[in-house]
C-alpha atoms as a PDB file:
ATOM      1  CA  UNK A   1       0.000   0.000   0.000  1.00  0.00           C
ATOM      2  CA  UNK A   2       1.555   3.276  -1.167  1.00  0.00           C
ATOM      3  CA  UNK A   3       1.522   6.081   2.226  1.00  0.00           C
ATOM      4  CA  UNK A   4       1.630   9.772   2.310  1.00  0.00           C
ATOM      5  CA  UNK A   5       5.302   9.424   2.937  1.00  0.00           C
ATOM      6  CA  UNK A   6       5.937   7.163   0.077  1.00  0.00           C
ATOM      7  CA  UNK A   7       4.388  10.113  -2.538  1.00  0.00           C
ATOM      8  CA  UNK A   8       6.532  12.593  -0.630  1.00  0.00           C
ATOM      9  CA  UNK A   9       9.433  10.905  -0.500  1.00  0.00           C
ATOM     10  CA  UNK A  10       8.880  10.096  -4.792  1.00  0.00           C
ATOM     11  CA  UNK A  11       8.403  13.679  -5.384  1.00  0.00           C
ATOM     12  CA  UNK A  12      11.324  14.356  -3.582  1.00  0.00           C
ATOM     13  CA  UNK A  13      13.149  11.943  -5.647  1.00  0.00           C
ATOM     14  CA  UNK A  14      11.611  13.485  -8.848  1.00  0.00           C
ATOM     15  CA  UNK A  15      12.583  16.917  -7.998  1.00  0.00           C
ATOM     16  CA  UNK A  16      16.120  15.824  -7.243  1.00  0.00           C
ATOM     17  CA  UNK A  17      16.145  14.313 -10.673  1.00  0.00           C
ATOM     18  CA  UNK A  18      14.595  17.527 -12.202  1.00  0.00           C
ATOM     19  CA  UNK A  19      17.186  19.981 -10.457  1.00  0.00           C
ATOM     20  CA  UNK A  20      19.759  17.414 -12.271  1.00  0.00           C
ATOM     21  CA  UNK A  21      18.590  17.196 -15.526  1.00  0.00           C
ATOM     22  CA  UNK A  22      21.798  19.333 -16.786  1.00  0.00           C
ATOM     23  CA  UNK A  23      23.913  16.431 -15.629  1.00  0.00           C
ATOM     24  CA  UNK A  24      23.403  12.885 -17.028  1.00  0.00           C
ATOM     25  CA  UNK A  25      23.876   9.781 -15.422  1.00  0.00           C
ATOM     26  CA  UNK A  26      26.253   7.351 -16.155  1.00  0.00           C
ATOM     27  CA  UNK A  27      24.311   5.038 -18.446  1.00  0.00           C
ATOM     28  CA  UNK A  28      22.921   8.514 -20.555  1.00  0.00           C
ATOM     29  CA  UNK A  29      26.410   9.876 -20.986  1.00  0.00           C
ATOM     30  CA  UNK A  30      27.473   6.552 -22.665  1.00  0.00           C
ATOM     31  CA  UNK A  31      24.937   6.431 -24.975  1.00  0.00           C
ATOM     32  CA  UNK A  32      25.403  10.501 -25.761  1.00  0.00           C
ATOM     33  CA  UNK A  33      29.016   9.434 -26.009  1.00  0.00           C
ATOM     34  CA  UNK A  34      28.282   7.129 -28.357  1.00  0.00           C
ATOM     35  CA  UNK A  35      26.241   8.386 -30.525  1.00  0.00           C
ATOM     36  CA  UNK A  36      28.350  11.440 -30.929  1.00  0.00           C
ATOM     37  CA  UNK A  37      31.658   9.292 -31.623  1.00  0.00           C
ATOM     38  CA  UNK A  38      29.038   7.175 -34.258  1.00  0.00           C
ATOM     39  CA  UNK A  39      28.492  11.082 -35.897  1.00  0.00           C
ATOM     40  CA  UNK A  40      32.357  10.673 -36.394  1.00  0.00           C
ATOM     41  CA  UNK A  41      32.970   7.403 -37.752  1.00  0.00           C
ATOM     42  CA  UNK A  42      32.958   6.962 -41.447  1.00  0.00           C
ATOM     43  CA  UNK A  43      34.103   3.524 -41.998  1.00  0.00           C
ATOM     44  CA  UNK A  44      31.701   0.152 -41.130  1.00  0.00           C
ATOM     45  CA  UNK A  45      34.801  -0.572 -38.816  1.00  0.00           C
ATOM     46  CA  UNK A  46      34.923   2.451 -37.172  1.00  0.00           C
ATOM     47  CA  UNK A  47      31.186   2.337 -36.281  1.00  0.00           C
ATOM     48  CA  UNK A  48      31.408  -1.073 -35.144  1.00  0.00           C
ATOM     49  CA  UNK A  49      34.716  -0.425 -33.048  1.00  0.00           C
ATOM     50  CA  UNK A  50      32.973   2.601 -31.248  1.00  0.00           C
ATOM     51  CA  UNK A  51      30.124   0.139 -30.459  1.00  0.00           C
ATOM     52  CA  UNK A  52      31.718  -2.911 -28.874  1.00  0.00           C
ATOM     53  CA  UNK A  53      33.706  -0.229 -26.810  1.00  0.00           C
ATOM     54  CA  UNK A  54      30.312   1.488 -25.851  1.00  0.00           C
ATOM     55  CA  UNK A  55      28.636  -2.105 -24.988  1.00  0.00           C
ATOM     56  CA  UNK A  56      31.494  -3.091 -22.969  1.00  0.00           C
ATOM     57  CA  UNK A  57      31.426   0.377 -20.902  1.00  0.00           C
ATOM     58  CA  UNK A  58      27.087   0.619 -20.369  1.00  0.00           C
ATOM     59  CA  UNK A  59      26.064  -3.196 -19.900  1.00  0.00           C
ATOM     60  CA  UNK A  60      27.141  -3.832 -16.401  1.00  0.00           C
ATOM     61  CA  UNK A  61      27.700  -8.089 -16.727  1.00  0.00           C
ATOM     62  CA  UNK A  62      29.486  -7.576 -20.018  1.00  0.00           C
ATOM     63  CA  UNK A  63      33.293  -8.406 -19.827  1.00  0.00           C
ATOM     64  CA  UNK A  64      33.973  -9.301 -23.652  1.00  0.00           C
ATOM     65  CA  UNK A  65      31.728  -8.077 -26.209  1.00  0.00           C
ATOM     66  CA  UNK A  66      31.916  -8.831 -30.343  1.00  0.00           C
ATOM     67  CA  UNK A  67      30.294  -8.034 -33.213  1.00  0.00           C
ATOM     68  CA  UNK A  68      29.123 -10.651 -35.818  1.00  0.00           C
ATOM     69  CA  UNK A  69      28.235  -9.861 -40.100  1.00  0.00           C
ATOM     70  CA  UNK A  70      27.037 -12.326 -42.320  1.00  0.00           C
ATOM     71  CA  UNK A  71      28.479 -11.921 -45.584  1.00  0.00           C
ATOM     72  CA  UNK A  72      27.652 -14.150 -49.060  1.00  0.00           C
ATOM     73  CA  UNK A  73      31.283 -15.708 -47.943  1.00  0.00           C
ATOM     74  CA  UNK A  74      29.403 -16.472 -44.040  1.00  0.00           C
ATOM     75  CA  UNK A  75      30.458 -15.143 -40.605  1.00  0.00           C
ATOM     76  CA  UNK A  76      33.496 -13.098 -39.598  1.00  0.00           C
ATOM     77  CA  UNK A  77      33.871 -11.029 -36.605  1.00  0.00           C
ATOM     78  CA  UNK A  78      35.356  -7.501 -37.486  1.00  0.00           C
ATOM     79  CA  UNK A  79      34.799  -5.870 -34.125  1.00  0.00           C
ATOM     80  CA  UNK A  80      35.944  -7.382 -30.690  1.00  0.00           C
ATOM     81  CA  UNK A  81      37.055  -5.924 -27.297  1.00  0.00           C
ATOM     82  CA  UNK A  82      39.240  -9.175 -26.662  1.00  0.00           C
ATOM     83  CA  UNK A  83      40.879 -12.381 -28.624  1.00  0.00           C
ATOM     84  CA  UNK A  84      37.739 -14.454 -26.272  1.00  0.00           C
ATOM     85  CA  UNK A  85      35.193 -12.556 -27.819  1.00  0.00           C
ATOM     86  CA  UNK A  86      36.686 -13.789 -31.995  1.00  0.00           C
ATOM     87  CA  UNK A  87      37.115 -17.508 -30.337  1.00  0.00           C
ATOM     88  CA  UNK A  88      33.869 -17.916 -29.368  1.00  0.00           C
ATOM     89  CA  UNK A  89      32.157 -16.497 -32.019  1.00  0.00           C
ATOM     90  CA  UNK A  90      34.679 -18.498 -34.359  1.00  0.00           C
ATOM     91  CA  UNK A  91      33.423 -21.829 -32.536  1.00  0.00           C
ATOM     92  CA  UNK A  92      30.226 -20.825 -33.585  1.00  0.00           C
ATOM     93  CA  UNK A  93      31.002 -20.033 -37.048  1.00  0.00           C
ATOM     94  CA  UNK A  94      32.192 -23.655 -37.352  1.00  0.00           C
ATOM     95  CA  UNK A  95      29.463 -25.297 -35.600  1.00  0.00           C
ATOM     96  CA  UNK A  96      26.999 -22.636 -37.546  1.00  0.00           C
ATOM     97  CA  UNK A  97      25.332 -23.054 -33.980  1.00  0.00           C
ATOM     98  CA  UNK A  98      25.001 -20.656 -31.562  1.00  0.00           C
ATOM     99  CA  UNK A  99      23.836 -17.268 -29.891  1.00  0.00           C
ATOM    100  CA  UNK A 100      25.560 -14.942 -32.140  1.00  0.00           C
ATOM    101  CA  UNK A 101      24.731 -17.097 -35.625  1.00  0.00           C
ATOM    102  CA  UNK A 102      20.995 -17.890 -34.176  1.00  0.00           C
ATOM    103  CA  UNK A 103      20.703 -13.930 -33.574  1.00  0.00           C
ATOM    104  CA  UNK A 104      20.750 -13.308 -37.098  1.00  0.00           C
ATOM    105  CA  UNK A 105      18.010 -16.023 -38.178  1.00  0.00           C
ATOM    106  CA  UNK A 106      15.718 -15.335 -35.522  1.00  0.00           C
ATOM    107  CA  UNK A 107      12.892 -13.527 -36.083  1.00  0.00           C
ATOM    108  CA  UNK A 108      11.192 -10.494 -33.932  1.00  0.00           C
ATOM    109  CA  UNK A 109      13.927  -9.441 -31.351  1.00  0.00           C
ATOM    110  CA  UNK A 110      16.831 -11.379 -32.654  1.00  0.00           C
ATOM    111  CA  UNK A 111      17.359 -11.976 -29.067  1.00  0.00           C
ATOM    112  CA  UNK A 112      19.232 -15.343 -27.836  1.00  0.00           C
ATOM    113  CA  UNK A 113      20.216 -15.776 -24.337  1.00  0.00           C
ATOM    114  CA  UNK A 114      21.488 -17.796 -21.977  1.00  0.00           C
ATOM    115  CA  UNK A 115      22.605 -18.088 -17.723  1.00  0.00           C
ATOM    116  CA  UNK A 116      24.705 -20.813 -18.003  1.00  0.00           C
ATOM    117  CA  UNK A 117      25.818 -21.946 -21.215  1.00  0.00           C
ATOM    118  CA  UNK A 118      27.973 -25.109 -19.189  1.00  0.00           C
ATOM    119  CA  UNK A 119      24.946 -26.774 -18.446  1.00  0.00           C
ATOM    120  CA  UNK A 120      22.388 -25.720 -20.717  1.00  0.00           C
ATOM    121  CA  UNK A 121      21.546 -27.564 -24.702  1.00  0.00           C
ATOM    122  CA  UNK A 122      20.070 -24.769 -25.936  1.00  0.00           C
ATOM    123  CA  UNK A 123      23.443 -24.380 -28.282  1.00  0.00           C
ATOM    124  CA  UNK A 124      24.453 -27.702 -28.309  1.00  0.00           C
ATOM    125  CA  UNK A 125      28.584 -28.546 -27.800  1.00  0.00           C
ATOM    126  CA  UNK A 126      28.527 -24.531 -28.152  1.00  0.00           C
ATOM    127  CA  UNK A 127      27.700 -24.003 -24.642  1.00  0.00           C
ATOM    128  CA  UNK A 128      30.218 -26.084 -23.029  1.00  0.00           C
ATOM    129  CA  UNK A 129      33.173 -25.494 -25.285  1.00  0.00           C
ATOM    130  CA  UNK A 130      32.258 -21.414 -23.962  1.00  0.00           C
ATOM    131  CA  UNK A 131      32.257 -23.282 -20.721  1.00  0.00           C
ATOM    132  CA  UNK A 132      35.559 -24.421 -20.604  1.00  0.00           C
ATOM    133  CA  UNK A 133      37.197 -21.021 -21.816  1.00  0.00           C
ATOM    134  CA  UNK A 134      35.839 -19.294 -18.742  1.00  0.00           C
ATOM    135  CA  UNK A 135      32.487 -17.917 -20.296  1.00  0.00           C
ATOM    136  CA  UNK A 136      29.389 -18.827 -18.701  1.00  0.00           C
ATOM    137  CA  UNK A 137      26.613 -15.889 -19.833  1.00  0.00           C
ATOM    138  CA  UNK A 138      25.639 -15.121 -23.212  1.00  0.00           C
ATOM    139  CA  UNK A 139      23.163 -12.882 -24.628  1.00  0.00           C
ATOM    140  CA  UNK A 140      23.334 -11.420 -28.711  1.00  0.00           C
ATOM    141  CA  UNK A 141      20.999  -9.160 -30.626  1.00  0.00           C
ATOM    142  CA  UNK A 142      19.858  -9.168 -34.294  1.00  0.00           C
ATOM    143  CA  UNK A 143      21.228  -6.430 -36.352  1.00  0.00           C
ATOM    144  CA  UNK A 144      18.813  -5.168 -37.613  1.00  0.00           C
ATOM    145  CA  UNK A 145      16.965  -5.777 -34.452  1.00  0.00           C
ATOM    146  CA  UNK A 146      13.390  -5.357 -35.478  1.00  0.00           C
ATOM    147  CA  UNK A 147      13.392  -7.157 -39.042  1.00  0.00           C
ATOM    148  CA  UNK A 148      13.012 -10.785 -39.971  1.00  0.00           C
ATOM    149  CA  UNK A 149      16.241 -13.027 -40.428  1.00  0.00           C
ATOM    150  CA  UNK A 150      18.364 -13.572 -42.240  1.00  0.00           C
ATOM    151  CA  UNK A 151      19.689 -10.295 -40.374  1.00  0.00           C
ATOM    152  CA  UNK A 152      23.244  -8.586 -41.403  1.00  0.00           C
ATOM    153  CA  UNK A 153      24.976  -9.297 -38.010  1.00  0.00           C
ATOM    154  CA  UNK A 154      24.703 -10.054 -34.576  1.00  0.00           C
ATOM    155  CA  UNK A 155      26.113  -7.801 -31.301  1.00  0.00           C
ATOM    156  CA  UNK A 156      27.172 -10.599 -28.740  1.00  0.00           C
ATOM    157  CA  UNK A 157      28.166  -9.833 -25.076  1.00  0.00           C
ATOM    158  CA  UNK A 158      29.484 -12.554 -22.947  1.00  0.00           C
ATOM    159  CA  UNK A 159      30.195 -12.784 -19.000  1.00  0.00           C
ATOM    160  CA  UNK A 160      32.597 -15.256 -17.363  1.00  0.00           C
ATOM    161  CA  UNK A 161      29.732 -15.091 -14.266  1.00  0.00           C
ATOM    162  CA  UNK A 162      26.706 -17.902 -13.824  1.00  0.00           C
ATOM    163  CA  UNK A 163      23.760 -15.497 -14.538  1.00  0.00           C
ATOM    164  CA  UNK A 164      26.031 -12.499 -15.255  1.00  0.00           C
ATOM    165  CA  UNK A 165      23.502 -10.656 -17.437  1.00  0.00           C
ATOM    166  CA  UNK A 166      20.105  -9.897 -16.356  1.00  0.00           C
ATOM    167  CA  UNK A 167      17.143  -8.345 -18.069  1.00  0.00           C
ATOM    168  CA  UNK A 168      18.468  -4.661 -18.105  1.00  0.00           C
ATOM    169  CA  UNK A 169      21.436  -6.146 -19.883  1.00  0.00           C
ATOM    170  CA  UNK A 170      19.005  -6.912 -22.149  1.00  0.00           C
ATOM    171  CA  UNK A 171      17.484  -4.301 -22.959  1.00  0.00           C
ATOM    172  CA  UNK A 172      20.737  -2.445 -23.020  1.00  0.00           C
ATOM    173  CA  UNK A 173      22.284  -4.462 -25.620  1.00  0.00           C
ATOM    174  CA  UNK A 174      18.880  -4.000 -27.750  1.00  0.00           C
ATOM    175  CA  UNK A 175      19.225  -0.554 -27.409  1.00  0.00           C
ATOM    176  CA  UNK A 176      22.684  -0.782 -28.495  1.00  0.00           C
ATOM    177  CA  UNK A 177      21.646  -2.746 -31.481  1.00  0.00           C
ATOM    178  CA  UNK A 178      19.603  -0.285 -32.575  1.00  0.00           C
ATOM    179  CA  UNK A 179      21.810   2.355 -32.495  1.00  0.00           C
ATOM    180  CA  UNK A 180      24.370   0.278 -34.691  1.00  0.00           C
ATOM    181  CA  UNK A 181      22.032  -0.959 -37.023  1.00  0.00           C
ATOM    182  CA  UNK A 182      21.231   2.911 -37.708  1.00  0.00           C
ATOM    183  CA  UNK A 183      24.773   4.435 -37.919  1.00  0.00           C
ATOM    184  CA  UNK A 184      26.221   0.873 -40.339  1.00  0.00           C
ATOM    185  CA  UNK A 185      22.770   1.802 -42.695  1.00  0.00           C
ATOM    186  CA  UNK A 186      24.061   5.604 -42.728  1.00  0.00           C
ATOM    187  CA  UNK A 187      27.489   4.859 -43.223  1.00  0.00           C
ATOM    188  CA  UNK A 188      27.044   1.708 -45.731  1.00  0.00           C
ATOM    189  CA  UNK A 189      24.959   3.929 -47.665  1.00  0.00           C
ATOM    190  CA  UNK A 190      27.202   6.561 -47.596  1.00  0.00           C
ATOM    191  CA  UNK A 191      30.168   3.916 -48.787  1.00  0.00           C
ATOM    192  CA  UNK A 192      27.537   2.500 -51.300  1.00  0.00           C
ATOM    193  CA  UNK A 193      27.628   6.035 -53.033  1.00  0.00           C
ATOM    194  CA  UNK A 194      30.759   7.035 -52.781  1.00  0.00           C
ATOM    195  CA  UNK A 195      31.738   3.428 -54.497  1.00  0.00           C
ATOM    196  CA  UNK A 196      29.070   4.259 -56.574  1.00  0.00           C
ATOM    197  CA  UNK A 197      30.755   7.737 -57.783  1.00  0.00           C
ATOM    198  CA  UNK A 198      33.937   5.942 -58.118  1.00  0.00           C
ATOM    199  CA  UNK A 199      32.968   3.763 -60.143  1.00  0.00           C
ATOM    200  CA  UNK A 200      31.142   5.811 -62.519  1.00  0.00           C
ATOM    201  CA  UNK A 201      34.298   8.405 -62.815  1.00  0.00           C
ATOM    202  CA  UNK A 202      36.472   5.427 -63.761  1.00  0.00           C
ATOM    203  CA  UNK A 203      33.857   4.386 -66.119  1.00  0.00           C
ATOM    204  CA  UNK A 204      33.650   7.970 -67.667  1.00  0.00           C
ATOM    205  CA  UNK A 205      37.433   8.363 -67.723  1.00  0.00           C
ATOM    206  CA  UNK A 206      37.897   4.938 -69.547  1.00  0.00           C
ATOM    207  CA  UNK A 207      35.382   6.077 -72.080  1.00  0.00           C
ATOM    208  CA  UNK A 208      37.560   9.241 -72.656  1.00  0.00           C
ATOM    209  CA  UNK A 209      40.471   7.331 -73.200  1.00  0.00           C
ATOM    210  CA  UNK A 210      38.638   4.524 -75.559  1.00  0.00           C
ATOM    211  CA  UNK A 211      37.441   8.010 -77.154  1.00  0.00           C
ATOM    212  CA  UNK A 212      41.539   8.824 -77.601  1.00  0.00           C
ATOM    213  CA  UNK A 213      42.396   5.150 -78.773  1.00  0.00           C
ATOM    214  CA  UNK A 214      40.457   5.426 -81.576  1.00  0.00           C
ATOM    215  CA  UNK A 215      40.749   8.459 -82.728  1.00  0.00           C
ATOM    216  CA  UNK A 216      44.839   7.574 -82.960  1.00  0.00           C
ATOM    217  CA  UNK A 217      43.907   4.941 -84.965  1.00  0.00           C
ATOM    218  CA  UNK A 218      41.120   6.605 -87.073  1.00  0.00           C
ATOM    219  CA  UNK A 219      43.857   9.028 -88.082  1.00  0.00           C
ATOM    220  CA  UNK A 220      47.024   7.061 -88.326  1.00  0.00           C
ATOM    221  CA  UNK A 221      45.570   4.146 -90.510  1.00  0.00           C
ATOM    222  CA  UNK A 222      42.497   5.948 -92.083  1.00  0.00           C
ATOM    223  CA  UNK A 223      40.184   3.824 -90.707  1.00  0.00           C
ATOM    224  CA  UNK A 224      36.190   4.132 -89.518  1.00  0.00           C
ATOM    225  CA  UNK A 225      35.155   4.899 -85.789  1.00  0.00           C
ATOM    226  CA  UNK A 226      34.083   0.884 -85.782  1.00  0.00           C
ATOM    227  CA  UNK A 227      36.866  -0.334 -87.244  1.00  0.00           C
ATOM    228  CA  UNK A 228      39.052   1.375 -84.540  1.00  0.00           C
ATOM    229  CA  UNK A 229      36.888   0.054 -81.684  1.00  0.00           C
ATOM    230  CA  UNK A 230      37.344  -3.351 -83.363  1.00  0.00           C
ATOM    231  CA  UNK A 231      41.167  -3.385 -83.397  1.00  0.00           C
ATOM    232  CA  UNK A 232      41.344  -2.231 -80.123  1.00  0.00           C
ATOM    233  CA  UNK A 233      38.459  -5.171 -78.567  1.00  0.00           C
ATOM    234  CA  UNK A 234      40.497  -7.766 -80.440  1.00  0.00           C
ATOM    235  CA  UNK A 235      44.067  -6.760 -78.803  1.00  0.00           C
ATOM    236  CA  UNK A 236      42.011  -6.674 -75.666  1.00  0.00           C
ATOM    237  CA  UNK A 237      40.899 -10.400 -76.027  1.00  0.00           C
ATOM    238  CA  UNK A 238      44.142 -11.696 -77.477  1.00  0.00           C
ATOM    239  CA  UNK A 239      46.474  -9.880 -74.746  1.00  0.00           C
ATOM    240  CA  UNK A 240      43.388 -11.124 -72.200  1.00  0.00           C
ATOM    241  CA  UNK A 241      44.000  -7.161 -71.070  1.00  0.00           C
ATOM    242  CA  UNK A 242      41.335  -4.688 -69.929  1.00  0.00           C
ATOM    243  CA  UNK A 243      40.210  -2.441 -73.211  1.00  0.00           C
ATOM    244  CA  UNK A 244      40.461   0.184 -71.122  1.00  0.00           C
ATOM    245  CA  UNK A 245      44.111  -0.650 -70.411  1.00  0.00           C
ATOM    246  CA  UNK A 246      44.868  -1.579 -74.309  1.00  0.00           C
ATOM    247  CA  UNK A 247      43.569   2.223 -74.999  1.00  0.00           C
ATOM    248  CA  UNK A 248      45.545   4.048 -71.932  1.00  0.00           C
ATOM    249  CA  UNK A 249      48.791   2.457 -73.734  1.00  0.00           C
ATOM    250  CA  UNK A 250      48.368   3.037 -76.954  1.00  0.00           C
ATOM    251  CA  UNK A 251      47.408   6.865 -75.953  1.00  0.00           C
ATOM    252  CA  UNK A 252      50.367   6.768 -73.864  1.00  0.00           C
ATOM    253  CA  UNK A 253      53.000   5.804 -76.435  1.00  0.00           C
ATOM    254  CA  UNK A 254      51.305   7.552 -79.733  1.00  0.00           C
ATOM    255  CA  UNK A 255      54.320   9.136 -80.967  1.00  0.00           C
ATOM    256  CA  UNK A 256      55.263   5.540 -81.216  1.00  0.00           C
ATOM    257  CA  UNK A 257      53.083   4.112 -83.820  1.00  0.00           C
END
């Protein structure tokens, strides 16, 4: 039963939190931490670096923490806070069993978990091969956490304590996810374009130089615009060299010919 004391002594608690909401906790300055550092990052390693670093600092049972991708090759683990975290994720890999592979087929949450991975089945000879390397506690999240598997990744914390990670670690490490699926979208997006403009400059400067090739050879054997392309495809395929390359030589050394 809730007293007259008990609502005085919560509004006394609230105000206390309203006089210091200039001055984040702990948990808050992490996460502003981390999404500021995430503003920063322009790689998929960076972001994923910053993020293992951030999970290992706000979920209180973590003590190694790892991120998983899927590629069309399968698993790797580009982001770790410790040589544990790439072992047991590699053990996985091999099995393709596990809290960190299951994370990424699961759908909803993404969400795998377990207390005590030495005497649990839940991921079969996974649990006590973590077992006998010291790690006990598992939980990993989906990236993207909210879609349907097959997900891009998993973030995995582990805890060398029996029932080292409780529910908050939970929802920590979902919250985490989230923020990591958002900053990889932004930055593979951002990669994705700039590859994109890349590869459309190199595409418009080999034209120019195919463009040079043949007019060399339009003018030094009186040949058509065709015919030039043709001579110039057919040293391509008999060298077994780029056109492109065939061109940039010939332009190159046209006080040769």
């Amino acid at each position: 039963m809730t007293t007259d004391q008990d609502t005085a002594d919560d509004r006394e608690r609230l105000a206390a939190m309203l006089d210091a909401e200039d001055v984040p906790g702990p948990i808050a300055a992490e996460f502003l931490a981390l999404a500021s550092a995430l503003m920063d990052a322009t790689t998929v390693g960076g972001v994923l670096r910053r993020v293992v670093e951030a999970a290992r600092s706000v979920i209180p049972g973590a003590d190694v923490v790892s991120v998983t991708l899927r590629t069309a090759e399968g698993f790797h683990t580009p982001a770790q806070t410790d040589l544990l975290a790439s072992r047991l994720d590699e053990i996985q890999y091999r099995l393709d069993a596990g809290p960190c592979v299951e994370a990424t087929r699961k759908p909803g949450l993404g969400l795998t978990f377990s207390a005590d991975l030495g005497a649990s089945t839940q991921f079969g000879p996974f649990g006590p091969a973590a077992a006998e390397l010291g790690v006990h506690s598992v939980l990993a999240v989906g990236l993207f956490p909210d879609g349907d598997g097959p997900r891009m990744g998993a973030l995995n914390v582990y805890s060398h304590a029996r029932a080292g990670l409780d529910e908050l670690d939970r929802d920590l490490a979902l919250v985490l996810a989230a923020h990591a699926s958002t900053a990889l979208a932004a930055t593979m997006a951002s990669t994705a374009a700039e590859l994109e403009a890349a590869q459309l400059r190199e595409a418009l400067r080999s034209r120019d130089v195919i463009g040079q090739a043949k007019g060399i050879l339009m003018e030094r054997r009186g040949i058509s615009s065709d015919e030039a392309f043709g001579v110039l495809r057919a040293a391509s395929q008999s060298l077994n060299v780029k056109l492109a390359q065939i061109a940039q030589t010939l332009v190159d050394r046209r006080s040769e010919i």
